[in-house]
N, C-alpha and C. Protein backbone atom coordinates (compact mmCIF):
# COMPACT_ATOMS: atom_id res chain seq x y z
N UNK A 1 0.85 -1.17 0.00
CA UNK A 1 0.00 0.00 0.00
C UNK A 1 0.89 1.23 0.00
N UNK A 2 0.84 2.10 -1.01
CA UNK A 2 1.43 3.62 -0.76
C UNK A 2 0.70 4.52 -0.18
N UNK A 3 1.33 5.71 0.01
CA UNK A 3 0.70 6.57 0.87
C UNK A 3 -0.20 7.29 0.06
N UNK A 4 0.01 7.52 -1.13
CA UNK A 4 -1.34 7.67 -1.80
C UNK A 4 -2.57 7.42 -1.52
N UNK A 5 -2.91 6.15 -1.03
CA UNK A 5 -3.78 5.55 -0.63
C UNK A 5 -4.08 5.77 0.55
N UNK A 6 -3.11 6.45 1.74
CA UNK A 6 -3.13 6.36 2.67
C UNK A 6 -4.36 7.87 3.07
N UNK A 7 -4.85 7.95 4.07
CA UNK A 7 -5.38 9.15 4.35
C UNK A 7 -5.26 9.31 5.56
N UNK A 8 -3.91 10.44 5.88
CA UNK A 8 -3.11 10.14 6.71
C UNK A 8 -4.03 11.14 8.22
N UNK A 9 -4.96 12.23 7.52
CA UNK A 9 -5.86 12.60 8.50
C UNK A 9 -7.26 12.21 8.92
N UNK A 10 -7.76 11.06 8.38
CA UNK A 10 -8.44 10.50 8.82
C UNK A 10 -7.88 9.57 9.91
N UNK A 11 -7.00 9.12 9.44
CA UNK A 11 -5.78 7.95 10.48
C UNK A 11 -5.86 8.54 11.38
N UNK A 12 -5.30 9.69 11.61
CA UNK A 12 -5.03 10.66 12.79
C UNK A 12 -6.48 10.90 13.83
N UNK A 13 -7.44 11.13 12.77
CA UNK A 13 -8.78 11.28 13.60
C UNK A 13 -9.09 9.92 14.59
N UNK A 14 -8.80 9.09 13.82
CA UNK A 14 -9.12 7.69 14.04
C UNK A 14 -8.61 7.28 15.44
N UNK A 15 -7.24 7.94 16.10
CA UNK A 15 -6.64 7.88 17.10
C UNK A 15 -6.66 9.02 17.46
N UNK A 16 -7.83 9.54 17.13
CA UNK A 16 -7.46 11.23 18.52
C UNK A 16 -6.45 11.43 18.33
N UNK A 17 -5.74 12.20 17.81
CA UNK A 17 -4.62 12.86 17.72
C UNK A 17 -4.91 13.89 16.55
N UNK A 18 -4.39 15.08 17.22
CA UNK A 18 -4.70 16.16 16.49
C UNK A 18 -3.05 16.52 15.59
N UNK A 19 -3.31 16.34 14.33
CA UNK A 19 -2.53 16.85 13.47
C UNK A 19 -2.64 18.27 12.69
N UNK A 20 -1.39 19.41 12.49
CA UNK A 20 -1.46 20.16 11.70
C UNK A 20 -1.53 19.54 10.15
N UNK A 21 -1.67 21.04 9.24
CA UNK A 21 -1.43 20.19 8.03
C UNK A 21 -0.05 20.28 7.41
N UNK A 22 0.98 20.48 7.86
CA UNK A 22 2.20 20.35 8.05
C UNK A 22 2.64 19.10 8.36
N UNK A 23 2.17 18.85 9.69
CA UNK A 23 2.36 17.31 10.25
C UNK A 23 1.75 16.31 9.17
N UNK A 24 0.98 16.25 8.74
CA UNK A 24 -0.24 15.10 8.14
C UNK A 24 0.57 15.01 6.75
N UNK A 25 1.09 16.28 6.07
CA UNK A 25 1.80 16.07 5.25
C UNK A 25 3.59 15.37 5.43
N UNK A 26 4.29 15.98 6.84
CA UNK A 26 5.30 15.03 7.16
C UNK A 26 5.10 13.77 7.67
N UNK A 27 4.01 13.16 8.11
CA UNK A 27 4.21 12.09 8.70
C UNK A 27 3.77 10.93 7.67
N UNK A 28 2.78 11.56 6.12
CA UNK A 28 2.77 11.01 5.41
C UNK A 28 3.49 10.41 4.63
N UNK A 29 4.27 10.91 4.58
CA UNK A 29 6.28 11.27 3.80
C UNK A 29 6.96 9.98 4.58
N UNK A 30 6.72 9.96 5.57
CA UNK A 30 7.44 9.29 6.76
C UNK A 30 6.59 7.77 6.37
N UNK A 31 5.45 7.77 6.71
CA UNK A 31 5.15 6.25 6.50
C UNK A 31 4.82 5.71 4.75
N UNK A 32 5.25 6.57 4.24
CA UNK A 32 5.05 6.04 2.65
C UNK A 32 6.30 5.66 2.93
N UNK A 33 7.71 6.17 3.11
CA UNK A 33 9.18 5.73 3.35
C UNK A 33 9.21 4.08 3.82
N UNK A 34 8.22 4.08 5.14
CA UNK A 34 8.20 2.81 6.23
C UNK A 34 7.52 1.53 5.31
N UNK A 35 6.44 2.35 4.50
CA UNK A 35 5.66 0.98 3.78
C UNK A 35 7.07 0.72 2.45
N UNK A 36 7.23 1.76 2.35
CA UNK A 36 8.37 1.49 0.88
C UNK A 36 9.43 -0.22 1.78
N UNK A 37 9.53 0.42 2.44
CA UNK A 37 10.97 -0.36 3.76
C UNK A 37 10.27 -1.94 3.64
N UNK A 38 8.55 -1.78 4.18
CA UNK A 38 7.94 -3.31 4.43
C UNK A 38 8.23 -3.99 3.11
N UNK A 39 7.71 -3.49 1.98
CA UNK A 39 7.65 -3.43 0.69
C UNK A 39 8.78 -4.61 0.14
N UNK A 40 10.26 -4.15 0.49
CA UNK A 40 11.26 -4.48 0.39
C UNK A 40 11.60 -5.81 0.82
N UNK A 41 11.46 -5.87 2.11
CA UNK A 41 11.34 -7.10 2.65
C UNK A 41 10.25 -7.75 2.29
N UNK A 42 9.36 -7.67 1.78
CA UNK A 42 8.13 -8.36 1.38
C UNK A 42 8.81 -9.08 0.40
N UNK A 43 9.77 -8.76 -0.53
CA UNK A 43 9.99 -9.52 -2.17
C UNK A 43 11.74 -10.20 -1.72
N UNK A 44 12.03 -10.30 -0.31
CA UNK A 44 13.10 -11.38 0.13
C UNK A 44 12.31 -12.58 -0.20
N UNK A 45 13.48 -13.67 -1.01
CA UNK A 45 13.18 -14.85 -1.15
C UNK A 45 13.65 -15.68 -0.03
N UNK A 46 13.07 -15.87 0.75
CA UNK A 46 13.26 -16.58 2.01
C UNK A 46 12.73 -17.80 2.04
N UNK A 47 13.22 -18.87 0.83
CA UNK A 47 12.80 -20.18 0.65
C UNK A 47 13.39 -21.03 1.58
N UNK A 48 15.30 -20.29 1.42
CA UNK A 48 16.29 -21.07 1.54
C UNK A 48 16.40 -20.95 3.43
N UNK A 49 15.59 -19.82 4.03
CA UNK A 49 16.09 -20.04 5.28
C UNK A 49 14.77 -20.94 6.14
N UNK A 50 15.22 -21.39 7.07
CA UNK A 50 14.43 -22.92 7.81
C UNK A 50 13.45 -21.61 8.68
N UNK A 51 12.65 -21.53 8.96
CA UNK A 51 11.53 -20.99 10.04
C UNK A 51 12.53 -21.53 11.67
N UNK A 52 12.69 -20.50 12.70
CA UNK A 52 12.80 -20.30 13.78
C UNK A 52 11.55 -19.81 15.03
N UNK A 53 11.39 -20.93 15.51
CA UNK A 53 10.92 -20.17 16.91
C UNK A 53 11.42 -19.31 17.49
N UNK A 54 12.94 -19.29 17.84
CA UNK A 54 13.35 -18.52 18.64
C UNK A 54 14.40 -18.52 17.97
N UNK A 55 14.94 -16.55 18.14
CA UNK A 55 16.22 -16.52 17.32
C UNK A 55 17.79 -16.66 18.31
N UNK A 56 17.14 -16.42 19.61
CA UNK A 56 18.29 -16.70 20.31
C UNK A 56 17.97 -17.96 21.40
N UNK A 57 18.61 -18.80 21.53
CA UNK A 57 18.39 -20.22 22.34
C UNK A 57 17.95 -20.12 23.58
N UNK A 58 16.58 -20.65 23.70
CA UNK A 58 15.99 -20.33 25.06
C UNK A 58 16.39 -21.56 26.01
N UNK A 59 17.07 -21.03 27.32
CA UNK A 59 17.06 -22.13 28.61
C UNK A 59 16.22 -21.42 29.66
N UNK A 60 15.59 -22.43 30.17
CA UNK A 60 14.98 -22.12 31.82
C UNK A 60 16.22 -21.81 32.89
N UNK A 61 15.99 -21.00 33.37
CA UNK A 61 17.04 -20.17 34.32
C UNK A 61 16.45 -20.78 35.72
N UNK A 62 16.76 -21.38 36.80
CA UNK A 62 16.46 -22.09 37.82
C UNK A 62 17.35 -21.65 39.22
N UNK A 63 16.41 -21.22 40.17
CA UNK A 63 17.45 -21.54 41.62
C UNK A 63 17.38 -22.62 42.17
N UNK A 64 17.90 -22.95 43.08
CA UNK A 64 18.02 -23.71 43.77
C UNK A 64 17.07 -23.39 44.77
N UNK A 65 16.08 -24.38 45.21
CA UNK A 65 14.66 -24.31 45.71
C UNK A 65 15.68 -24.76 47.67
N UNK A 66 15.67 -23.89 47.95
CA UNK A 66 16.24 -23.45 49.34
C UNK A 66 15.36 -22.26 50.46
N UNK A 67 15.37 -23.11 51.73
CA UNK A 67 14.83 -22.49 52.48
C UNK A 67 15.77 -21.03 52.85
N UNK A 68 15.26 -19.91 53.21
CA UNK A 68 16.26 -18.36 53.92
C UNK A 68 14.84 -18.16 54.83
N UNK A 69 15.96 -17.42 55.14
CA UNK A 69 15.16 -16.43 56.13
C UNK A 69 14.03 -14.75 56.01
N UNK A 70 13.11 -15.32 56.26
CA UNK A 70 11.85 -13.76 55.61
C UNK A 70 12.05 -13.01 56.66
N UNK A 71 11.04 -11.93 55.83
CA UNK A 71 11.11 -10.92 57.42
C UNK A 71 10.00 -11.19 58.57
N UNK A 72 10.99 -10.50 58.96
CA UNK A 72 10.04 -10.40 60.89
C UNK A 72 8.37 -10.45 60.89
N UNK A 73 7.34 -10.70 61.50
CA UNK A 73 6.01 -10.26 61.05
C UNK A 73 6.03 -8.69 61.56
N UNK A 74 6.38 -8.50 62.67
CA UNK A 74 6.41 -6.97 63.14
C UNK A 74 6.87 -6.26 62.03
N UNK A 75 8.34 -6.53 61.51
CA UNK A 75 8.55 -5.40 60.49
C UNK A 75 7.56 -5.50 59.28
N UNK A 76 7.05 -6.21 58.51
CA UNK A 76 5.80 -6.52 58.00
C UNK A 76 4.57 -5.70 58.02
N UNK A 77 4.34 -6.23 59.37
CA UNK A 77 3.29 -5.44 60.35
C UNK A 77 3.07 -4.00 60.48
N UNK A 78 4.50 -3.24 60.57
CA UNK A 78 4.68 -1.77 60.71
C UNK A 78 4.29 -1.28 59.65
N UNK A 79 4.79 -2.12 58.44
CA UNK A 79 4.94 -1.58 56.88
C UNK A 79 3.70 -1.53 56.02
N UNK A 80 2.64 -2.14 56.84
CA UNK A 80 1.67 -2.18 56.21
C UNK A 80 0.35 -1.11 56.29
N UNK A 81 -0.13 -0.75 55.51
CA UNK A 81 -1.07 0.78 55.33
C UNK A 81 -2.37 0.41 56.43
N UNK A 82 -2.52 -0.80 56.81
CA UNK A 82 -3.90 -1.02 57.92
C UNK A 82 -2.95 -2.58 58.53
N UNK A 83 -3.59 -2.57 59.38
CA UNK A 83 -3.37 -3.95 60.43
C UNK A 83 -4.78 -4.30 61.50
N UNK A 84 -4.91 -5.27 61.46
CA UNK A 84 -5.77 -5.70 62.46
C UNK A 84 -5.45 -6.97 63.08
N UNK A 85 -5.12 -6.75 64.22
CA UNK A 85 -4.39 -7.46 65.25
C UNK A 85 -3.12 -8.10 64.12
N UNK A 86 -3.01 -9.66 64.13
CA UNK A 86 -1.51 -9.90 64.10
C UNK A 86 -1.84 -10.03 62.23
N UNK A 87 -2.77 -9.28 61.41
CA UNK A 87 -3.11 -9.40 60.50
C UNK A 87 -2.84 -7.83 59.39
N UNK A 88 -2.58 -8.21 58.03
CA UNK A 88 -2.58 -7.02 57.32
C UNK A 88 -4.45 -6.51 57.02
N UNK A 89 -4.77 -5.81 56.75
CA UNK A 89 -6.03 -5.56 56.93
C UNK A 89 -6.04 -4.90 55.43
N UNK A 90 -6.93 -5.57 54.41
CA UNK A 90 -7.37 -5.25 52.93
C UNK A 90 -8.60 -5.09 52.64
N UNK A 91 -8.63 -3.70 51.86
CA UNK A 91 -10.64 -3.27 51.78
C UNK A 91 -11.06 -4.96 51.28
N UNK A 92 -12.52 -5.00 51.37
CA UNK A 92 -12.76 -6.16 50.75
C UNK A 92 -13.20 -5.56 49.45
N UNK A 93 -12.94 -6.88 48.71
CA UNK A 93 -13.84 -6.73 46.96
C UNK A 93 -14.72 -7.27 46.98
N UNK A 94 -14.93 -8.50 47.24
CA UNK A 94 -16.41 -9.19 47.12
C UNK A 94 -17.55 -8.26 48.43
N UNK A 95 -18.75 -8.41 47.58
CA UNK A 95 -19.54 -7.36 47.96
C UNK A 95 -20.44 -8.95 49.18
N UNK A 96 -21.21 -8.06 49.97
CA UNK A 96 -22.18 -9.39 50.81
C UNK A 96 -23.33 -9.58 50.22
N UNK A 97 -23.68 -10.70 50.23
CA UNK A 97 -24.81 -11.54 49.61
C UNK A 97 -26.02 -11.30 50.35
């Protein structure tokens, strides 16, 4: 698709965004360039290369499943925006029946 075709202030309307007609005319310039670019790569003969899932080799990254030490409940406790007794205290979401 060229930008000919394109109607680059309706586009604009389309996303709320307010364009001059300065802009509408540079940014048209700009994505006729970008479709020219897709364009290009569109007519690579890419028979010869195999399809990839992934272009760089994925491993699972793992710790070591080990007990440490958490924090205190008091410091916890202090840090938290409500408390009720030895508890953090959260508005509720579910409404009552």
């Amino acid at each position: 698709m060229s930008s000919e075709n394109l109607d680059i202030a309706y586009v604009a309307k389309l996303a709320r965004i307010a364009l001059t007609d300065d802009e509408v005319e540079r940014f048209g310039a700009q994505l006729g360039d970008l479709l020219g670019h897709v364009a290009t790569l569109a007519d690579l003969d890419l028979d010869s290369i195999p399809a990839t899932a992934q272009v760089v080799e994925s491993r699972n990254v793992v710790r070591e499943d080990c007990e440490r030490p958490s924090l205190d409940r008091e410091t916890v406790l202090n840090g938290a925006p409500q408390r009720q007794g030895a508890f953090v205290r959260v508005p509720r979401i579910i409404g009552q029946a």
